[in-house]
C-alpha atoms as a PDB file:
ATOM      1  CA  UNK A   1      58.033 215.806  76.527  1.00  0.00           C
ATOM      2  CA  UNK A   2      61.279 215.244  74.306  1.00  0.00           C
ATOM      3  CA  UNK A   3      61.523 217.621  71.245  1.00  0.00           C
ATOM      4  CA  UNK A   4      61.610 215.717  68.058  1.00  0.00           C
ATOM      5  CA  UNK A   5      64.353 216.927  65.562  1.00  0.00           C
ATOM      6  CA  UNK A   6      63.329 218.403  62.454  1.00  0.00           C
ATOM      7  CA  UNK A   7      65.307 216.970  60.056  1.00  0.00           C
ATOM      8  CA  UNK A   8      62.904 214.912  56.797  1.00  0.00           C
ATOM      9  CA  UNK A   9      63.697 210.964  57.096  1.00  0.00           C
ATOM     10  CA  UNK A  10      64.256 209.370  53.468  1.00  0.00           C
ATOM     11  CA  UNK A  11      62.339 206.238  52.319  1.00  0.00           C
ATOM     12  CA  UNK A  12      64.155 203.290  51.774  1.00  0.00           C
ATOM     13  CA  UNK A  13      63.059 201.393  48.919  1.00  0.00           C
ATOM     14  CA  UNK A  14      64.885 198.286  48.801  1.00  0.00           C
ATOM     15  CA  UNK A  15      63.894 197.747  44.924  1.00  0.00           C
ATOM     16  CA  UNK A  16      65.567 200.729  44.149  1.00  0.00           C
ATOM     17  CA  UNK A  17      69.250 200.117  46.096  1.00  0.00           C
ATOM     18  CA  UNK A  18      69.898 196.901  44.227  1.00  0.00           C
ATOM     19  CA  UNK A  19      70.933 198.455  41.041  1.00  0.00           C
ATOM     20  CA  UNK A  20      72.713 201.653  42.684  1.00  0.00           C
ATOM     21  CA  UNK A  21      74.683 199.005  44.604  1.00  0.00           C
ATOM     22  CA  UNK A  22      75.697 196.778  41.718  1.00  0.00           C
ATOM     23  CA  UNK A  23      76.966 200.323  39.980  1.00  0.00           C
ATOM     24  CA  UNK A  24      78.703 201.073  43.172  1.00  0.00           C
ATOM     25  CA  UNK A  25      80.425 197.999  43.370  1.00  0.00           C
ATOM     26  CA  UNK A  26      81.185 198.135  39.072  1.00  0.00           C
ATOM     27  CA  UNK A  27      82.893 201.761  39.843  1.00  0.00           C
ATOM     28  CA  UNK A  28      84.522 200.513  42.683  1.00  0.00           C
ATOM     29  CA  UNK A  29      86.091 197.599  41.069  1.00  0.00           C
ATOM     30  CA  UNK A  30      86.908 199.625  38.277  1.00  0.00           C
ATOM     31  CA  UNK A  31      89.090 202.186  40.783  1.00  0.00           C
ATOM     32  CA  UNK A  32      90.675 198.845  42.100  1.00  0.00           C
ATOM     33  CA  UNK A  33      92.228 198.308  38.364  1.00  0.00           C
ATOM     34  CA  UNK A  34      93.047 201.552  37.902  1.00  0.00           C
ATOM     35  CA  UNK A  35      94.979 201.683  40.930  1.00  0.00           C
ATOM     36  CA  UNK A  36      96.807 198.797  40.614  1.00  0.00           C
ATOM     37  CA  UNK A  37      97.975 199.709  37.013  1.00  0.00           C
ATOM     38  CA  UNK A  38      98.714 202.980  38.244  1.00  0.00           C
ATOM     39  CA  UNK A  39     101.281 201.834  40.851  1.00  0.00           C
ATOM     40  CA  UNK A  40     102.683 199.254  38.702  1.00  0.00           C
ATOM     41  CA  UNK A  41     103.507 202.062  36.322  1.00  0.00           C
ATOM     42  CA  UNK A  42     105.035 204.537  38.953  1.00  0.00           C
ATOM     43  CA  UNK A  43     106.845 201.180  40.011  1.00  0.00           C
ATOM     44  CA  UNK A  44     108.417 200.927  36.613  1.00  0.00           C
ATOM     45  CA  UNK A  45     108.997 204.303  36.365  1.00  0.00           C
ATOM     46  CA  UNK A  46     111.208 204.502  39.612  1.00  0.00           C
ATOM     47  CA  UNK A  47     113.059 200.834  39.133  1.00  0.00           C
ATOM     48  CA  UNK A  48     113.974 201.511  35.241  1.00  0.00           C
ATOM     49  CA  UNK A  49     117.107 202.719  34.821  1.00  0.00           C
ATOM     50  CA  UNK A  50     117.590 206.347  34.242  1.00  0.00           C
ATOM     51  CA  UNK A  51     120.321 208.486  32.691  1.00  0.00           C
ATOM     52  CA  UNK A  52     122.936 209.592  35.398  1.00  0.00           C
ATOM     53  CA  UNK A  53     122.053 206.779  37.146  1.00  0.00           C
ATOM     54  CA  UNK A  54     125.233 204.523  36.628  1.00  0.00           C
ATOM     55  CA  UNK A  55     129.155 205.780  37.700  1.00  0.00           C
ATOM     56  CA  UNK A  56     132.080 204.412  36.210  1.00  0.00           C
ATOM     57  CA  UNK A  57     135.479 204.200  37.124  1.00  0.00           C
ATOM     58  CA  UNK A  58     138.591 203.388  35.106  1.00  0.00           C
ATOM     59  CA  UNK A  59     141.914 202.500  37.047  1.00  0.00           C
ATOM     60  CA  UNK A  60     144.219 200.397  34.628  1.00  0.00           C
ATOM     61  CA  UNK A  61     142.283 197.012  33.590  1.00  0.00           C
ATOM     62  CA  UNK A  62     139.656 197.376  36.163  1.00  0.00           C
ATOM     63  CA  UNK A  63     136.578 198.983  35.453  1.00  0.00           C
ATOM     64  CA  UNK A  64     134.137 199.974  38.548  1.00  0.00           C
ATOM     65  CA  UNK A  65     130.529 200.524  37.601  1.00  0.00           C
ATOM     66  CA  UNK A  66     128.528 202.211  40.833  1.00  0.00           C
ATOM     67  CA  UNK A  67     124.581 202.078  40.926  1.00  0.00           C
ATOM     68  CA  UNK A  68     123.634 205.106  42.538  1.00  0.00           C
ATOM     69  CA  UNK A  69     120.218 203.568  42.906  1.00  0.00           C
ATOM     70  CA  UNK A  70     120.344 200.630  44.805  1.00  0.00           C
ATOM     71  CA  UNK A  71     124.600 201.998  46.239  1.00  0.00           C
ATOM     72  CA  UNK A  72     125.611 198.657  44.590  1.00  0.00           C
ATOM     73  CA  UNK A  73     128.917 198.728  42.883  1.00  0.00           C
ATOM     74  CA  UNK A  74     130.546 195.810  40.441  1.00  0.00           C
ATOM     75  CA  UNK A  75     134.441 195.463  39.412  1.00  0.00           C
ATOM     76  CA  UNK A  76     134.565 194.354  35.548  1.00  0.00           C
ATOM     77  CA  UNK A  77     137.961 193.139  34.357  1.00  0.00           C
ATOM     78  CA  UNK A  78     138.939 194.898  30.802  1.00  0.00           C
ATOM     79  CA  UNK A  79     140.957 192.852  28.225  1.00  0.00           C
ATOM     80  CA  UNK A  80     142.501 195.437  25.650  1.00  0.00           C
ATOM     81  CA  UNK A  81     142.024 194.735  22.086  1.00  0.00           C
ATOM     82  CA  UNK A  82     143.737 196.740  19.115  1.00  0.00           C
ATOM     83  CA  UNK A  83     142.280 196.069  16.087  1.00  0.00           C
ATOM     84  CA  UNK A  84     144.081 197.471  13.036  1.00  0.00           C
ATOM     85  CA  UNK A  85     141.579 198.817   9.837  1.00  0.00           C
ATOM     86  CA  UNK A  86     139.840 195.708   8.220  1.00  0.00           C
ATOM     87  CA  UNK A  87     140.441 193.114  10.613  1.00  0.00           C
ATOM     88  CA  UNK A  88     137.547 191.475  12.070  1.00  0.00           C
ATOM     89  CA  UNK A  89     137.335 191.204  15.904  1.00  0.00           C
ATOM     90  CA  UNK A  90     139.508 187.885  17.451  1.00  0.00           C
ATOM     91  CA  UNK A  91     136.799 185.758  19.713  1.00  0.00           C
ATOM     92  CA  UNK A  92     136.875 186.834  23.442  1.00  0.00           C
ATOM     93  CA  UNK A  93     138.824 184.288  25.628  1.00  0.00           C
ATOM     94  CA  UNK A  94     136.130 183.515  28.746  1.00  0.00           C
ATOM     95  CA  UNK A  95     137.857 185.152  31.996  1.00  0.00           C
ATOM     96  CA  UNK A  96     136.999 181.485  34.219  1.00  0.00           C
ATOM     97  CA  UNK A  97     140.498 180.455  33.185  1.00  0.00           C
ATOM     98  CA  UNK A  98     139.726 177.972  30.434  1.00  0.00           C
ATOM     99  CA  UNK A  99     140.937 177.919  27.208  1.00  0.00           C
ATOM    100  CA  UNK A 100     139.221 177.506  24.126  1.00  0.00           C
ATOM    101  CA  UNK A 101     138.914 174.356  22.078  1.00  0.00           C
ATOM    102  CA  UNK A 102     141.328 173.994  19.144  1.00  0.00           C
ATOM    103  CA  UNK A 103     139.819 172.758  15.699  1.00  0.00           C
END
């Protein structure tokens, strides 16, 4: 004769899982927000850019700027402007080569 476990056996009710389900599923969806604004936050947090983050170089009229973050770097072309006290700024001639319109 097999022994028979002694463990109780719970009653299902199936009346009484329909609303524990639908609060299941509530909390569940719920998490699934959170942990999407959660990420998108730690996502901003590690893409924004930080202090320490950018590396610049000065050799003449060239000016390097290194992103440590992504190990991109960029050359920038300086044009030297002395202003003397009370002069506005002169307009910045664009660096394609063209020349700007006289009036």
């Amino acid at each position: 004769m097999p022994i028979k476990e002694n463990r109780p056996e719970l009653p299902v009710v199936s009346g009484d899982l329909v609303p524990h389900a639908k609060n299941i599923e509530r909390f569940l969806r719920l998490l699934t927000w959170q942990m999407f604004f959660l990420l998108a936050l730690l996502l901003y947090i590690a893409l924004r850019p930080q202090p320490g983050r950018y590396q610049f170089t000065v050799a003449g009229e060239d000016a390097g700027v290194f992103d440590t973050a992504y190990g991109r770097a960029h050359l920038v072309k300086l044009q030297k402007q002395v202003l003397k006290p009370g002069d506005p700024p002169q307009p910045v001639t664009p660096a394609t080569g063209e020349t700007p319109e006289a009036k």
